[in-house]
Protein backbone atom coordinates (compact mmCIF):
# COMPACT_ATOMS: atom_id res chain seq x y z
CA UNK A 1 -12.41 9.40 4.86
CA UNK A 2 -15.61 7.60 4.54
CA UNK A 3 -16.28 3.80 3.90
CA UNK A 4 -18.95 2.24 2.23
CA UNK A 5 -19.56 -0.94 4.31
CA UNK A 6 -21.62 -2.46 1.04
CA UNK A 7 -18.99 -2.68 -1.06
CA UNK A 8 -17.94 -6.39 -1.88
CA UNK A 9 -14.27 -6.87 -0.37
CA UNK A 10 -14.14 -3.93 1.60
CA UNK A 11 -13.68 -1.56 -1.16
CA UNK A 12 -13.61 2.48 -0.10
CA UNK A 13 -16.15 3.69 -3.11
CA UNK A 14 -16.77 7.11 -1.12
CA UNK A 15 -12.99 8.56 -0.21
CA UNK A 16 -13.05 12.10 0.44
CA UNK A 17 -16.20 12.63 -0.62
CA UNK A 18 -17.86 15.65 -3.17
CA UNK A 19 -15.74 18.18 -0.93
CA UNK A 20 -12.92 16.61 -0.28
CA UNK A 21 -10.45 16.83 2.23
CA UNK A 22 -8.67 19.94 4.41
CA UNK A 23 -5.44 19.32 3.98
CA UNK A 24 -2.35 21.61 3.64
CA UNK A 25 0.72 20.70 2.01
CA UNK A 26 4.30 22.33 3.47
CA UNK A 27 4.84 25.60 2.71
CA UNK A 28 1.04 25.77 1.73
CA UNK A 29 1.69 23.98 -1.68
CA UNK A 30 -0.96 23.83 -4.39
CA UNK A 31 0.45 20.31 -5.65
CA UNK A 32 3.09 17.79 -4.44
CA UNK A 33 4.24 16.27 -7.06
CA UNK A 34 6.60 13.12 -6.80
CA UNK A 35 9.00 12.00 -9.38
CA UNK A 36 9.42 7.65 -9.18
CA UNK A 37 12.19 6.31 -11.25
CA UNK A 38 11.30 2.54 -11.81
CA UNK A 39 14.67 0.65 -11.76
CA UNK A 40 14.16 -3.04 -12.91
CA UNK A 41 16.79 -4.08 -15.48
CA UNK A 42 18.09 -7.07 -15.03
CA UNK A 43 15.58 -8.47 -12.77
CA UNK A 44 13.16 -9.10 -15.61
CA UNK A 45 11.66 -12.37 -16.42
CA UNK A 46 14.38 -14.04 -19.06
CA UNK A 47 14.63 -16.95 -21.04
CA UNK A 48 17.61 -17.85 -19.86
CA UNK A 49 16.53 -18.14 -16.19
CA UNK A 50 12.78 -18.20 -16.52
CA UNK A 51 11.98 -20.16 -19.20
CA UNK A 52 9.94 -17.53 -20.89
CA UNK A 53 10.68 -13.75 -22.30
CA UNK A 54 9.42 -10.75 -20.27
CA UNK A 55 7.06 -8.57 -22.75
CA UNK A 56 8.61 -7.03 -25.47
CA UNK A 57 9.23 -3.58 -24.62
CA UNK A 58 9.33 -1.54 -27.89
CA UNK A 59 8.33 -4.26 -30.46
CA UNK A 60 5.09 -4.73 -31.69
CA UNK A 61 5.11 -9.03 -31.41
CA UNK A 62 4.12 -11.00 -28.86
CA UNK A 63 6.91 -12.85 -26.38
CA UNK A 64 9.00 -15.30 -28.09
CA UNK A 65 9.14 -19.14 -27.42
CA UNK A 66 13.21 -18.61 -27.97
CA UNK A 67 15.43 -16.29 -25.73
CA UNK A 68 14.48 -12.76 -27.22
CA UNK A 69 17.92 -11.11 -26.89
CA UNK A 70 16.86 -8.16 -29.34
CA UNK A 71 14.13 -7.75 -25.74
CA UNK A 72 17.08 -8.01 -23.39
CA UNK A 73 18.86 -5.14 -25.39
CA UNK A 74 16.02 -2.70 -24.45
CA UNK A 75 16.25 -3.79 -20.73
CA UNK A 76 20.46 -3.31 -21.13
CA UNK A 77 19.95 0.25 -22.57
CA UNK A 78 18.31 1.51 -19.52
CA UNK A 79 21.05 0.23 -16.94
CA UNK A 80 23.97 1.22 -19.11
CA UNK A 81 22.50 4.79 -20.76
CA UNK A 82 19.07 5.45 -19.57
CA UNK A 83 19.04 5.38 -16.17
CA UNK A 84 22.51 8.32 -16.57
CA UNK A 85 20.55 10.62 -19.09
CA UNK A 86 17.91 10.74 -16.14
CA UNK A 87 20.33 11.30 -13.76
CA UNK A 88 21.53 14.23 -15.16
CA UNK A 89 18.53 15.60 -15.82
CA UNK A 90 17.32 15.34 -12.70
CA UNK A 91 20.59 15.89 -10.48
CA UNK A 92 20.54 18.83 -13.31
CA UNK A 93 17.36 20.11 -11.97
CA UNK A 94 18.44 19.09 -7.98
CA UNK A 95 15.66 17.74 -8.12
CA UNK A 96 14.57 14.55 -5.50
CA UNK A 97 13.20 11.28 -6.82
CA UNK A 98 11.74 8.16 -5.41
CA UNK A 99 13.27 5.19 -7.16
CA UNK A 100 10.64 1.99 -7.11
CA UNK A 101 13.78 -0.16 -7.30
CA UNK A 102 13.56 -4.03 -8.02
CA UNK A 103 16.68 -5.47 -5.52
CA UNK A 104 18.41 -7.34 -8.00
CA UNK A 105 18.54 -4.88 -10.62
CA UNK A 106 20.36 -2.81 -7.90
CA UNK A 107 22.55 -5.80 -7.22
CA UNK A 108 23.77 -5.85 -10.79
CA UNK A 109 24.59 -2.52 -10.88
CA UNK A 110 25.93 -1.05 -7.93
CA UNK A 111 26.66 2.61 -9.04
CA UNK A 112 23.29 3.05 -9.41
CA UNK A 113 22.92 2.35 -5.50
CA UNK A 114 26.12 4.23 -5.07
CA UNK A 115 24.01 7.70 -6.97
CA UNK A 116 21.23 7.11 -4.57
CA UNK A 117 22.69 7.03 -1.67
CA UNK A 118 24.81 9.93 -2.73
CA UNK A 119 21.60 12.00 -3.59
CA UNK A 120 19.41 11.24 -0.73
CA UNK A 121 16.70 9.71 -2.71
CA UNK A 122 14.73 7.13 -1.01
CA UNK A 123 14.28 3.47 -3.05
CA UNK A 124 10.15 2.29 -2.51
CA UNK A 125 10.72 -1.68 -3.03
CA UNK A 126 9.76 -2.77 -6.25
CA UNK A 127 10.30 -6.80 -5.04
CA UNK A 128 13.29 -8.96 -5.27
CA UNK A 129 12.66 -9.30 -8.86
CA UNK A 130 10.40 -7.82 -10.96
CA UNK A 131 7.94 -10.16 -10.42
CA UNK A 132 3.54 -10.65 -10.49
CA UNK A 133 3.88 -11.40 -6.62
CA UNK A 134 0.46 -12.24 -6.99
CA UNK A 135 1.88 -15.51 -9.29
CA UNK A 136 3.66 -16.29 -5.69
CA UNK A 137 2.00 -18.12 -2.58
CA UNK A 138 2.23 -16.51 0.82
CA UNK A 139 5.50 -18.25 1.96
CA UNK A 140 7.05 -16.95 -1.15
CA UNK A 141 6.47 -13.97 -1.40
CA UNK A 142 7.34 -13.00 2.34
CA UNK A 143 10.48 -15.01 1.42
CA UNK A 144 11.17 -12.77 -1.67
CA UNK A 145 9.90 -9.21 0.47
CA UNK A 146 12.93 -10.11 3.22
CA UNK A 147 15.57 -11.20 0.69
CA UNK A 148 14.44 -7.55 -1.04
CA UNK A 149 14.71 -5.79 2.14
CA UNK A 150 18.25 -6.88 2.97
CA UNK A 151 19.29 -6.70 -0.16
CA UNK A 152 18.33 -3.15 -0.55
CA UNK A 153 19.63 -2.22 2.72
CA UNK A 154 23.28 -2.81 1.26
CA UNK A 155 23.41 -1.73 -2.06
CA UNK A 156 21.60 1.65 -1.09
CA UNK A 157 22.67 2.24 2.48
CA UNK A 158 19.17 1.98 3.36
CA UNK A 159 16.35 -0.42 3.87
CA UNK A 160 13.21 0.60 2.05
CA UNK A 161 10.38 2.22 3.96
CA UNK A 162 7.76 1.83 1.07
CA UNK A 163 6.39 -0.87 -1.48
CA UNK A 164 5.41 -1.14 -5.17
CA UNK A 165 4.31 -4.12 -6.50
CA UNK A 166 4.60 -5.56 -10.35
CA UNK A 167 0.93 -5.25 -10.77
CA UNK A 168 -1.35 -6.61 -9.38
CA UNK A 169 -0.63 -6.84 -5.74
CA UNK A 170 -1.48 -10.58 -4.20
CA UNK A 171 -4.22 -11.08 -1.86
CA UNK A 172 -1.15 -10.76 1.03
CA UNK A 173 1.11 -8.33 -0.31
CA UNK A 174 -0.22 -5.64 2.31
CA UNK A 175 -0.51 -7.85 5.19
CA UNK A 176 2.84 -9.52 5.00
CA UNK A 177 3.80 -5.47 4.98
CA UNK A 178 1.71 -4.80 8.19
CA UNK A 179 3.38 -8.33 9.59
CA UNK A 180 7.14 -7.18 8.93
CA UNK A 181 6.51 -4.05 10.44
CA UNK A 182 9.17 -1.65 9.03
CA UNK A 183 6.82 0.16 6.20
CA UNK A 184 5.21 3.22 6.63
CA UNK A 185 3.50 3.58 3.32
CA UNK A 186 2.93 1.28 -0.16
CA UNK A 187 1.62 2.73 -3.70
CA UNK A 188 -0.39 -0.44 -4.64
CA UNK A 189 -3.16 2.02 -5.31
CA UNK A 190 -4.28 4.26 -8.24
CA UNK A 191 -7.55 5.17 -6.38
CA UNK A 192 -6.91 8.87 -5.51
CA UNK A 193 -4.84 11.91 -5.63
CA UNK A 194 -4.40 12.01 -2.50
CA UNK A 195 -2.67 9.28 0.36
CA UNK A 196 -5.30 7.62 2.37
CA UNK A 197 -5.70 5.11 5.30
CA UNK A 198 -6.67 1.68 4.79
CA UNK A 199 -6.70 -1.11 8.30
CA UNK A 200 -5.13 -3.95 7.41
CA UNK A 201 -5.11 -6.95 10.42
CA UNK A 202 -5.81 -4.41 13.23
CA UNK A 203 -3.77 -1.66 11.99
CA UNK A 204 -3.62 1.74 10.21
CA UNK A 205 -1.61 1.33 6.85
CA UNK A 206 -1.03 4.11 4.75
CA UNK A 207 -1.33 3.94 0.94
CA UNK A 208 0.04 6.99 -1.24
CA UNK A 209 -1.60 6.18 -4.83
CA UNK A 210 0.23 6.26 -7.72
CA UNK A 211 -0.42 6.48 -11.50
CA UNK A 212 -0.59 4.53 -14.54
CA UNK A 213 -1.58 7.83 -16.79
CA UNK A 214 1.08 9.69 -15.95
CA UNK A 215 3.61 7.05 -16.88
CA UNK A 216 5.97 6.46 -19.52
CA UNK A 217 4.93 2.73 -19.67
CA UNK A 218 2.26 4.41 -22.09
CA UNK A 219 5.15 4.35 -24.62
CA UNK A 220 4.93 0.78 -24.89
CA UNK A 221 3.88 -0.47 -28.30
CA UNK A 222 -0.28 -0.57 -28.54
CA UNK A 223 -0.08 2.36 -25.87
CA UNK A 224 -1.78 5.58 -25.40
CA UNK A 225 1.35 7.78 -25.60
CA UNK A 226 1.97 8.75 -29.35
CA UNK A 227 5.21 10.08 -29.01
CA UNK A 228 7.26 12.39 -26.74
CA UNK A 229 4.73 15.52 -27.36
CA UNK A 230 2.03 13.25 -26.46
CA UNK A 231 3.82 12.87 -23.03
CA UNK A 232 4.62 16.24 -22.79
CA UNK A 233 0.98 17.67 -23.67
CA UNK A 234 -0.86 14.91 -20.82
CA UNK A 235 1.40 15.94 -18.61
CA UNK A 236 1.24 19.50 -18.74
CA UNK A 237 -2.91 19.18 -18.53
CA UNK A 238 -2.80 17.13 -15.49
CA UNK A 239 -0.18 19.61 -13.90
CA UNK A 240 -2.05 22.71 -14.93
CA UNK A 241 -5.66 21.22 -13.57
CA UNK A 242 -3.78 19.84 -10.35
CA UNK A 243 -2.40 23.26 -9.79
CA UNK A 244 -5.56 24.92 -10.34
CA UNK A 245 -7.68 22.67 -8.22
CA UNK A 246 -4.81 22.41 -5.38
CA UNK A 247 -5.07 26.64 -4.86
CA UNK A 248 -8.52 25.34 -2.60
CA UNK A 249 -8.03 21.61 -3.00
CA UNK A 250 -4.24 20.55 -2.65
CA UNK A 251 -3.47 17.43 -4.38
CA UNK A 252 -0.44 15.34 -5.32
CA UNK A 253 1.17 14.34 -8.54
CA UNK A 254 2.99 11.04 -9.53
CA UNK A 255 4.84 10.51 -12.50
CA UNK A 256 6.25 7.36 -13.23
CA UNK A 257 9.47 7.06 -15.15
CA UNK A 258 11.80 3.98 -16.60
CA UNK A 259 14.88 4.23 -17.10
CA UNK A 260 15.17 2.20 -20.65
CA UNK A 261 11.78 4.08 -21.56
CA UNK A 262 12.12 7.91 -20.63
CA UNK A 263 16.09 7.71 -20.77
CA UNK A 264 15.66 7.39 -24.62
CA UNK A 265 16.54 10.84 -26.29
CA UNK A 266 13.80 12.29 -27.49
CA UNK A 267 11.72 11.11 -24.70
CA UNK A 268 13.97 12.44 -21.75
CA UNK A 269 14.25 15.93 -23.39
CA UNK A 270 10.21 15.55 -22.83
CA UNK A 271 10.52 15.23 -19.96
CA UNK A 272 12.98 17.63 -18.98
CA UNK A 273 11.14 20.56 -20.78
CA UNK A 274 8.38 19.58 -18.35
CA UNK A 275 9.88 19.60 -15.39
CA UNK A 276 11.13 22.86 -16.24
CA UNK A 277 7.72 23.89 -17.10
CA UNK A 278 6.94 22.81 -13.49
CA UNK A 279 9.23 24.28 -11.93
CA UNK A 280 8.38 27.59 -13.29
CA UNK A 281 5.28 27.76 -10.86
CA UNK A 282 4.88 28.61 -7.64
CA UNK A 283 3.44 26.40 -5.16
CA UNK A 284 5.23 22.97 -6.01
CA UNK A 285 6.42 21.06 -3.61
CA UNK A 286 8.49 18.87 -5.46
CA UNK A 287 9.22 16.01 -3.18
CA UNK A 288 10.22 12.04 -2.31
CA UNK A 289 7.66 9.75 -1.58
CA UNK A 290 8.85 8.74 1.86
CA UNK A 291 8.23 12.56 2.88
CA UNK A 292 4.59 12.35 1.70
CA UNK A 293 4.39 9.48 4.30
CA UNK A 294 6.22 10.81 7.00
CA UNK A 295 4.21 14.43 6.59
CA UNK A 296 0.69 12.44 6.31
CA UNK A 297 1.98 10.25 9.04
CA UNK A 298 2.37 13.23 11.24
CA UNK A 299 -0.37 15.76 10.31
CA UNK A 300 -2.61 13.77 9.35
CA UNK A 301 -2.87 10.42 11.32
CA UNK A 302 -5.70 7.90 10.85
CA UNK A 303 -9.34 9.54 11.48
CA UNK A 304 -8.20 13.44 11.38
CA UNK A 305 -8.25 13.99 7.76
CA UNK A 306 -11.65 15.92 7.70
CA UNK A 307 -14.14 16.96 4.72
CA UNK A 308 -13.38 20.67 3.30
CA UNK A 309 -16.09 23.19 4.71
């Protein structure tokens, strides 16, 4: 990967370049494509606690100056219905998932830590709470990333090897990660399809982009997604491009998911005809985002990653 020392902050403007990069997925995959449940209920921002309402989620008005419990209904749905329809879609499918999991959400709902533990999926740290970090200063926040951490560690029989910040990421998000030492990858990145290295105080940091397109936060109200077609038909396009492309170009695929957002009906049977859509092609590697890191990690360490011929 080249960088483009002119660019104000240190910004990569160049990446892989007009040719890309020579890469090979396992079992020479055309696209890797990487399902993330978002788990956040009950870690919102709430009147009650806050002060102030978290965004409504599928009504059209802005936050309310009272507790908005119509808001905390929508949040409710996903950690008592939701997040189950996508379970057994998915465990339907036996299909692996990354869950971008806020730690208290897990902490008010256990079972859901019991199911991914039980699964194998790997949990990418979505923060204590769900949370602008960037809101936080730098004693904070590296407060709130070790209290996430443990937390994590026993309610999902694992501590998390990646991050996801609420957007945006603070100006310290990715070198208290460097500083604690235990990630291998975060996703505070939409610049690529591809993972990438990035030095961060001394060190090589990987980043594994993820995607704001492909996401069922689109649903929201004022949105680009329509309805569940509208999901169905973007997501179909990007596959079908990303497939093409990946048969000399492999690339990787990241489709963001919320549990009180895609575990609605009509919007998880979407989804599902999708996957299945998917999975009718060869040359998927359908896969957790922790394996992306560990397989970049260890074909691909910093400064090998070379432009196609």
């Amino acid at each position: 990967m080249s960088t483009n020392p002119s660019a104000p902050g240190g910004r990569d403007l160049v990446g892989y370049g007009r040719d890309g990069a020579a890469i090979e997925w396992p079992g020479r995959a055309r696209v890797a494509v990487c399902l993330v449940v978002n788990y956040e209920e009950g870690s919102e921002l709430s009147y009650a606690v806050d002060g102030r309402n978290e965004i409504p989620q599928e009504f059209d008005y802005p936050p309310l100056p009272v507790r908005d419990l119509g808001n905390e209904t929508i949040f409710e749905y996903g950690s008592r219905a939701g997040i189950w329809r996508l379970q057994r879609i998915l465990d339907g499918l036996d299909l692996p998932i990354t869950v971008q999991g806020c730690a208290q959400a897990l902490e008010l709902n256990p079972e859901v830590g019991a199911w991914i533990k039980e699964r194998g999926h790997d949990v990418c740290c979505h923060g204590y709470r769900w949370e602008n970090v960037s809101t936080l200063d730098r004693d904070t926040e590296r407060e709130r990333l070790h209290m996430a951490i443990e937390s994590i560690e026993a309610t999902c029989g694992e501590r998390p090897r990646g991050w996801y910040s609420r957007q945006p990421a603070s100006v310290n998000t990715r070198e208290l990660l460097v500083e604690e030492g235990g990630f291998l990858y975060d996703s505070d990145s939409f610049a690529d399809d591809l993972p990438y290295f990035v030095r961060v105080q001394g060190k090589d940091h990987l980043v594994i982009p993820y995607s704001f397109t492909l996401n069922d936060g689109l649903f929201l109200p004022g949105q680009s997604y329509s309805g569940p077609d509208s999901f169905l038909d973007y997501g179909k396009r990007a596959f079908d491009l990303l497939w093409e492309e990946g048969d000399t170009r492999p690339r990787m695929m990241s489709i963001g998911l919320h549990a009180r957002l895609m575990g609605q009906p009509a919007r998880a049977h979407a989804l599902r005809e999708l996957l299945q859509y998917m999975l009718g092609h060869d040359d998927v590697w359908f896969t957790r985002r922790l394996d992306i890191a560990h397989w970049w990690w260890n074909q691909y360490p910093p400064g090998t990653v070379q432009p196609r011929p």
